[in-house]
N, C-alpha and C. Protein backbone atom coordinates (compact mmCIF):
# COMPACT_ATOMS: atom_id res chain seq x y z
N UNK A 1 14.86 -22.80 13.15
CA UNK A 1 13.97 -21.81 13.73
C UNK A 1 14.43 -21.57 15.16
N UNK A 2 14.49 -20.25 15.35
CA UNK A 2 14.85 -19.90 16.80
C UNK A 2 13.54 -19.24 17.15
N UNK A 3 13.38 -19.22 18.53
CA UNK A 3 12.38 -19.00 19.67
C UNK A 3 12.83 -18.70 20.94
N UNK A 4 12.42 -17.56 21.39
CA UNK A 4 13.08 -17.61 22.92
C UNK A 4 11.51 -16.66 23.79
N UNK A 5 11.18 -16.54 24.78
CA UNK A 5 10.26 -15.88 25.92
C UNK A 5 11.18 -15.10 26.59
N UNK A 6 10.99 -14.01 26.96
CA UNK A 6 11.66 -13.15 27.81
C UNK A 6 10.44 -12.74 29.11
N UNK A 7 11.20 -12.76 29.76
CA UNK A 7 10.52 -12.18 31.31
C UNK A 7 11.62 -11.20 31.51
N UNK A 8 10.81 -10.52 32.81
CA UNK A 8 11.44 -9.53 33.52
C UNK A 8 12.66 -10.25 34.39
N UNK A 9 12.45 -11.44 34.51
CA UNK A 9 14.13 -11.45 35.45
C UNK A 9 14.88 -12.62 34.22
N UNK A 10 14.50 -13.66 33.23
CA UNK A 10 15.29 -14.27 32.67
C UNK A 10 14.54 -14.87 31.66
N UNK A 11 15.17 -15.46 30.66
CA UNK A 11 14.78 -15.82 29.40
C UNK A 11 14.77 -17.29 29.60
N UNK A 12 13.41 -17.28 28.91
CA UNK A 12 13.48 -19.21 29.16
C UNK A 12 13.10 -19.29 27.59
N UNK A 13 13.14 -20.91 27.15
CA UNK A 13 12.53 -20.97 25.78
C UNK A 13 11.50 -21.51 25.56
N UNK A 14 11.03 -20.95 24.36
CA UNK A 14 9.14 -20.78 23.97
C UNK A 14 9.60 -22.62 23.92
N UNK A 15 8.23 -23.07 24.20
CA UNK A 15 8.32 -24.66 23.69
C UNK A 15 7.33 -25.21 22.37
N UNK A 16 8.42 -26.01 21.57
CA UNK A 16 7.67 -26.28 20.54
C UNK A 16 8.03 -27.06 19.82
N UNK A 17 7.66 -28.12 19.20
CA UNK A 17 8.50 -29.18 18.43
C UNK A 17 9.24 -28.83 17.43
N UNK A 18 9.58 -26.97 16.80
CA UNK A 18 10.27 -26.66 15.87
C UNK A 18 11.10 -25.14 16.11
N UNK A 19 10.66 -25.14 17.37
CA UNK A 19 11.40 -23.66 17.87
C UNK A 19 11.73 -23.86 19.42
N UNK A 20 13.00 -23.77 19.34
CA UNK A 20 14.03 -23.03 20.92
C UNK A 20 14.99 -22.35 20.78
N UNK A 21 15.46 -21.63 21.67
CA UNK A 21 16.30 -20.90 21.73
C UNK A 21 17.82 -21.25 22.05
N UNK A 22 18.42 -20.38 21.54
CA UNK A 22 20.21 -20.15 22.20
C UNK A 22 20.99 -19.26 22.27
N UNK A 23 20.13 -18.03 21.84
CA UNK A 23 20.66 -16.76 22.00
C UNK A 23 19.25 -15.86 22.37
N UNK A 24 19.82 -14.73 23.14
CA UNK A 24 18.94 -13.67 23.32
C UNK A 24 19.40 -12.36 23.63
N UNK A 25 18.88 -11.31 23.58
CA UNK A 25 19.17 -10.14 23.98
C UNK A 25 18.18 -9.49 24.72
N UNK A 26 18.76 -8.26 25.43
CA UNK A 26 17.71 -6.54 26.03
C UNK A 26 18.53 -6.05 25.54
N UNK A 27 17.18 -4.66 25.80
CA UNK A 27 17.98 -3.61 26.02
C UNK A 27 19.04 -3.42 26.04
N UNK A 28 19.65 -4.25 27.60
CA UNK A 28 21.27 -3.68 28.10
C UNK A 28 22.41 -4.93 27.73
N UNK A 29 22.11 -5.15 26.57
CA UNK A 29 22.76 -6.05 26.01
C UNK A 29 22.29 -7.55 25.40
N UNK A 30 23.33 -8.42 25.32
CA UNK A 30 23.24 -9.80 24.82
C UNK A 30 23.28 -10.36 26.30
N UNK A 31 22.21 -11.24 26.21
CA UNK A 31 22.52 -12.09 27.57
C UNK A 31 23.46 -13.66 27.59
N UNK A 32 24.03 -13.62 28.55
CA UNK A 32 24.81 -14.99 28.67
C UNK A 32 24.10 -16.51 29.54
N UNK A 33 23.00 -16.02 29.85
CA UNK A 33 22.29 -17.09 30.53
C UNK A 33 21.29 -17.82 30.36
N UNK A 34 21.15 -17.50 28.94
CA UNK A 34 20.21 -18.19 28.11
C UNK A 34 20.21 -19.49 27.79
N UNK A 35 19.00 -20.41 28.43
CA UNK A 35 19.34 -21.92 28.17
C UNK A 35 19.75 -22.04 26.69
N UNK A 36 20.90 -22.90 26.30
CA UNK A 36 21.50 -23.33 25.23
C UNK A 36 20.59 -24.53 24.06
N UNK A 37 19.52 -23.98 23.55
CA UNK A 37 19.35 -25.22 22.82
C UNK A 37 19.08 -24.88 21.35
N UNK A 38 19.49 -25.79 20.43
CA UNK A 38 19.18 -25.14 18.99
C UNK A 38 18.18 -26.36 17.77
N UNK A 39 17.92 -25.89 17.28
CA UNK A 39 17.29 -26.73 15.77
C UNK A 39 17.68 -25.74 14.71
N UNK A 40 17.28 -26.08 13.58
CA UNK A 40 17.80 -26.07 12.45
C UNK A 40 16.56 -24.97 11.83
N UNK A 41 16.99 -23.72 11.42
CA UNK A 41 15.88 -22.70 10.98
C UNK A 41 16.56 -21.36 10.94
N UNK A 42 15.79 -20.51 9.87
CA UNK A 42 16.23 -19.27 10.14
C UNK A 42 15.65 -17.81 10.46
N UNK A 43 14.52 -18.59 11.32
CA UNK A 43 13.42 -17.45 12.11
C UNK A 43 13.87 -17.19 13.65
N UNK A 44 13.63 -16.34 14.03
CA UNK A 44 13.97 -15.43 15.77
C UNK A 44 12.66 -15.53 16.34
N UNK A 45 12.19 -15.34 17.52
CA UNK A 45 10.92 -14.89 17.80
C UNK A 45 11.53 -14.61 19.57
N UNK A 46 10.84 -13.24 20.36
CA UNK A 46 10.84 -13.26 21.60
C UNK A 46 9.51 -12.55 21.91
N UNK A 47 9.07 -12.58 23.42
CA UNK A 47 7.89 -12.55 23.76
C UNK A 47 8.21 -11.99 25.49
N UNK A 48 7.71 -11.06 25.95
CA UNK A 48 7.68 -10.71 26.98
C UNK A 48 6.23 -10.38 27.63
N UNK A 49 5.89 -11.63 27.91
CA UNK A 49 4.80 -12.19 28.97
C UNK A 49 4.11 -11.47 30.20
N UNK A 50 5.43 -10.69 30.54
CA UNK A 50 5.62 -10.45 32.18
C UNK A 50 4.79 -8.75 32.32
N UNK A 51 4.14 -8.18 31.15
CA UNK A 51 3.93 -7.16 31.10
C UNK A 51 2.33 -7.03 30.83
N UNK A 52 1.42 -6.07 31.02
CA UNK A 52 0.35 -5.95 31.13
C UNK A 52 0.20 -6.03 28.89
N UNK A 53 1.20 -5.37 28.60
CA UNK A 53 1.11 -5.26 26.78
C UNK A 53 2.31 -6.27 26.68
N UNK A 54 2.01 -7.34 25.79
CA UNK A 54 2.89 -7.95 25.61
C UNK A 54 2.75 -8.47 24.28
N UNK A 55 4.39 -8.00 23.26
CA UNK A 55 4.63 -8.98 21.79
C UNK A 55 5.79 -9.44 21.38
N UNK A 56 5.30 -10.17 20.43
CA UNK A 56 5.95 -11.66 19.80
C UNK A 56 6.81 -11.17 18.35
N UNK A 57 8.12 -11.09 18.14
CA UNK A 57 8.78 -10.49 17.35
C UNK A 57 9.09 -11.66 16.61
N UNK A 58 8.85 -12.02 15.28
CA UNK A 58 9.04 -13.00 15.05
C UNK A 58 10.04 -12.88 13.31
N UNK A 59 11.32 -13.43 13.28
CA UNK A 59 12.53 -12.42 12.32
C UNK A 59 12.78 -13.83 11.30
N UNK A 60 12.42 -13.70 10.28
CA UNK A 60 13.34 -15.03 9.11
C UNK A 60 14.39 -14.17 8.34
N UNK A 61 15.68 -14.93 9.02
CA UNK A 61 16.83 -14.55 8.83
C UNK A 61 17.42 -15.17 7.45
N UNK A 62 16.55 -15.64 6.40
CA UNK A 62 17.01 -16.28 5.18
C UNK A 62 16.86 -15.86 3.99
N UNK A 63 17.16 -16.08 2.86
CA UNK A 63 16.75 -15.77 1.81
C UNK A 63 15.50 -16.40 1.29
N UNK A 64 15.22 -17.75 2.20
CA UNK A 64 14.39 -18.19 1.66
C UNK A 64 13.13 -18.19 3.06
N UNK A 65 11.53 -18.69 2.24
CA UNK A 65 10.52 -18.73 2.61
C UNK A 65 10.28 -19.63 3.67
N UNK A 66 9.95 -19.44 4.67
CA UNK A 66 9.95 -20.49 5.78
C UNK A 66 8.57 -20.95 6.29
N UNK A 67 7.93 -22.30 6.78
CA UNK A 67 6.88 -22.14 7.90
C UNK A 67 7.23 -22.00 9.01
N UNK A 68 6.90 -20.87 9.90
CA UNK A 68 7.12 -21.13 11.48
C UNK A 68 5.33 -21.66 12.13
N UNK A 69 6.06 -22.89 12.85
CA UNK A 69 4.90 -23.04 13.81
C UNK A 69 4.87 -22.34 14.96
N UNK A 70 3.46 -21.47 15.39
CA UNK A 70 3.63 -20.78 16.41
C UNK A 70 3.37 -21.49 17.70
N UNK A 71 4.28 -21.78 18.86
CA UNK A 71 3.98 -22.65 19.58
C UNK A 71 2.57 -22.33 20.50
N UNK A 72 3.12 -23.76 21.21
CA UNK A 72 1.24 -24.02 21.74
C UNK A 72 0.53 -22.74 22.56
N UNK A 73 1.66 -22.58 23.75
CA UNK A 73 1.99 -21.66 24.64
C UNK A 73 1.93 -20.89 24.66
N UNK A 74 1.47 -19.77 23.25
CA UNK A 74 1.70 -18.59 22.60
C UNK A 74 0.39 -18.41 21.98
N UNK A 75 -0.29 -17.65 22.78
CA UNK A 75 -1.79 -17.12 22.02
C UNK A 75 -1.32 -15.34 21.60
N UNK A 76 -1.27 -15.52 20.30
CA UNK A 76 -1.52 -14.27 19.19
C UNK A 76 -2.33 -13.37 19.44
N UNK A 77 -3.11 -12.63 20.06
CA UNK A 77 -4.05 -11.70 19.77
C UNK A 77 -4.38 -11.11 18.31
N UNK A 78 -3.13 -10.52 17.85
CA UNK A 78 -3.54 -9.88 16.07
C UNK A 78 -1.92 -9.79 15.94
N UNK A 79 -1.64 -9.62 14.76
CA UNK A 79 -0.50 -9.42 14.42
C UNK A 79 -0.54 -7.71 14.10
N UNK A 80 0.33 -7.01 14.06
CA UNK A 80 0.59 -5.56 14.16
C UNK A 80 1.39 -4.66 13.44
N UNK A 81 2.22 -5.21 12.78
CA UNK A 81 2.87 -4.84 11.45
C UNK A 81 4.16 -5.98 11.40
N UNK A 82 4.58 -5.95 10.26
CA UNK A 82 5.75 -6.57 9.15
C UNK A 82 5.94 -5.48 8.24
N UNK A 83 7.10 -6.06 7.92
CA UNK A 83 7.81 -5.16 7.04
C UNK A 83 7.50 -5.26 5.44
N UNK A 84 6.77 -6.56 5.31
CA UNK A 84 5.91 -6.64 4.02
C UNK A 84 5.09 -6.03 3.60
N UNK A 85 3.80 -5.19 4.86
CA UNK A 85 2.82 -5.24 4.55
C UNK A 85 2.78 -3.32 4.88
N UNK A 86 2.07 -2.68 4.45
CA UNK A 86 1.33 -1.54 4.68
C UNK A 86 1.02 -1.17 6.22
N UNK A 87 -0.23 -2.21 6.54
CA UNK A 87 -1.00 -2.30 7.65
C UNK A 87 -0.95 -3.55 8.50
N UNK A 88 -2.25 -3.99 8.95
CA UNK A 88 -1.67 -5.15 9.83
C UNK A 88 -1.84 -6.02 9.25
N UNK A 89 -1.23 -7.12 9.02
CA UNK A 89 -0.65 -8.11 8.47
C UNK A 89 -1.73 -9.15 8.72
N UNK A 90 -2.74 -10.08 7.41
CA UNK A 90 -3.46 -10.56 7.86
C UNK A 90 -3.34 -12.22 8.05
N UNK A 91 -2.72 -12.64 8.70
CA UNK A 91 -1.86 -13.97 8.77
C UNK A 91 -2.58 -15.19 9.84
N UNK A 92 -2.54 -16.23 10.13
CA UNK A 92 -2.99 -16.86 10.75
C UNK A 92 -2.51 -16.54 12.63
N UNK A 93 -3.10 -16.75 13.15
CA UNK A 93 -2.89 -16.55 15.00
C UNK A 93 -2.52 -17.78 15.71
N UNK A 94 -2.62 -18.86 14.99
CA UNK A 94 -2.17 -19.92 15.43
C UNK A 94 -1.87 -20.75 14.49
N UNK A 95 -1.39 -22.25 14.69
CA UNK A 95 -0.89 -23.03 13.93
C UNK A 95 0.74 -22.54 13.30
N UNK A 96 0.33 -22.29 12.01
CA UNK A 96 1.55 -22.32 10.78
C UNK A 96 1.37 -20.83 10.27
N UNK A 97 2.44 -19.94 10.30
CA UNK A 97 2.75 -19.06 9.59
C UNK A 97 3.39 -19.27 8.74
N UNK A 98 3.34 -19.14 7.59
CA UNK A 98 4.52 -18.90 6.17
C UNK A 98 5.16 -17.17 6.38
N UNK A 99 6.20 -17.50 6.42
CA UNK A 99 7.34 -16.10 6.56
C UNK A 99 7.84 -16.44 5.21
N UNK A 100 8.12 -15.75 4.60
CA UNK A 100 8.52 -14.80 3.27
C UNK A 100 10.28 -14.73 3.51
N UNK A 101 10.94 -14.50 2.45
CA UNK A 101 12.41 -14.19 2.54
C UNK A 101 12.43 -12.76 3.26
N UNK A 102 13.67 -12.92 4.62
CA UNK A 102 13.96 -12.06 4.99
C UNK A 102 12.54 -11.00 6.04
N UNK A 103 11.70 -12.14 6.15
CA UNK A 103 10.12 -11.40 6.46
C UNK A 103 10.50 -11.04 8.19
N UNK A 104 9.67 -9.63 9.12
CA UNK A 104 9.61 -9.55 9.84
C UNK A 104 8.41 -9.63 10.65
N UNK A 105 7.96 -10.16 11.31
CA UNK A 105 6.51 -9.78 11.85
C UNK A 105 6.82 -9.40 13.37
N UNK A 106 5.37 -8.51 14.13
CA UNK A 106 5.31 -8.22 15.37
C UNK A 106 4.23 -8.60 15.48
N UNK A 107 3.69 -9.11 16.60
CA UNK A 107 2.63 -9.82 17.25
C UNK A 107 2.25 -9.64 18.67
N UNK A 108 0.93 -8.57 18.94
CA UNK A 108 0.42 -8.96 20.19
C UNK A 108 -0.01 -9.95 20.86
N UNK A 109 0.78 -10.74 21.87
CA UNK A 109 0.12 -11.59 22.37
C UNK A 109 -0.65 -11.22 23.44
N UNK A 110 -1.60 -12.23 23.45
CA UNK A 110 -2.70 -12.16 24.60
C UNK A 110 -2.35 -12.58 26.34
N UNK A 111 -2.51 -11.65 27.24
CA UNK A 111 -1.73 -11.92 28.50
C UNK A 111 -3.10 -11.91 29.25
């Protein structure tokens, strides 16, 4: 599982006993200054905090079904669409998400 937080000047990683980061991107590219750390998973998630609207992109890059724990640090407001669902996606806001093969979700977090 990958996890990363984005701010307006640098990317730090979400903390969590099953998600950090080692890659990230903007806009104006892939960044190179992203603290280096990895575990074993095939979910994405970034979060930009630094903004009055702020969400949580959260990507399972597998064929198969995953739990992501959403870390502590990270209050959900509602989730807002996936690519599974129609409308908004009615999933848990904290704890344990089950992601689906290949599942995408977006998530307002609460700032």
């Amino acid at each position: 599982i990958f996890a990363f937080k984005r701010t307006s000047a640098q990317i730090s990683p979400a903390t969590s006993a099953t998600n950090t980061a080692n890659t990230a991107s903007t806009a104006e590219g892939p960044t190179t200054d992203a603290p280096a750390t990895s575990t074993t998973g095939p979910a994405a998630t970034a979060a930009n905090k630094d903004e009055p609207q702020a969400f949580l992109t959260v990507l399972n890059f597998s064929g198969d079904d995953v739990d992501w724990a959403i870390p502590d640090d990270v209050e959900i407001a509602q989730w807002v669409a996936g690519n599974y669902t129609a409308g908004q996606p009615a999933l848990a806001t904290s704890g344990v998400v089950a992601l689906r093969a290949w599942e995408g979700l977006l998530g307002e977090v609460a700032v």
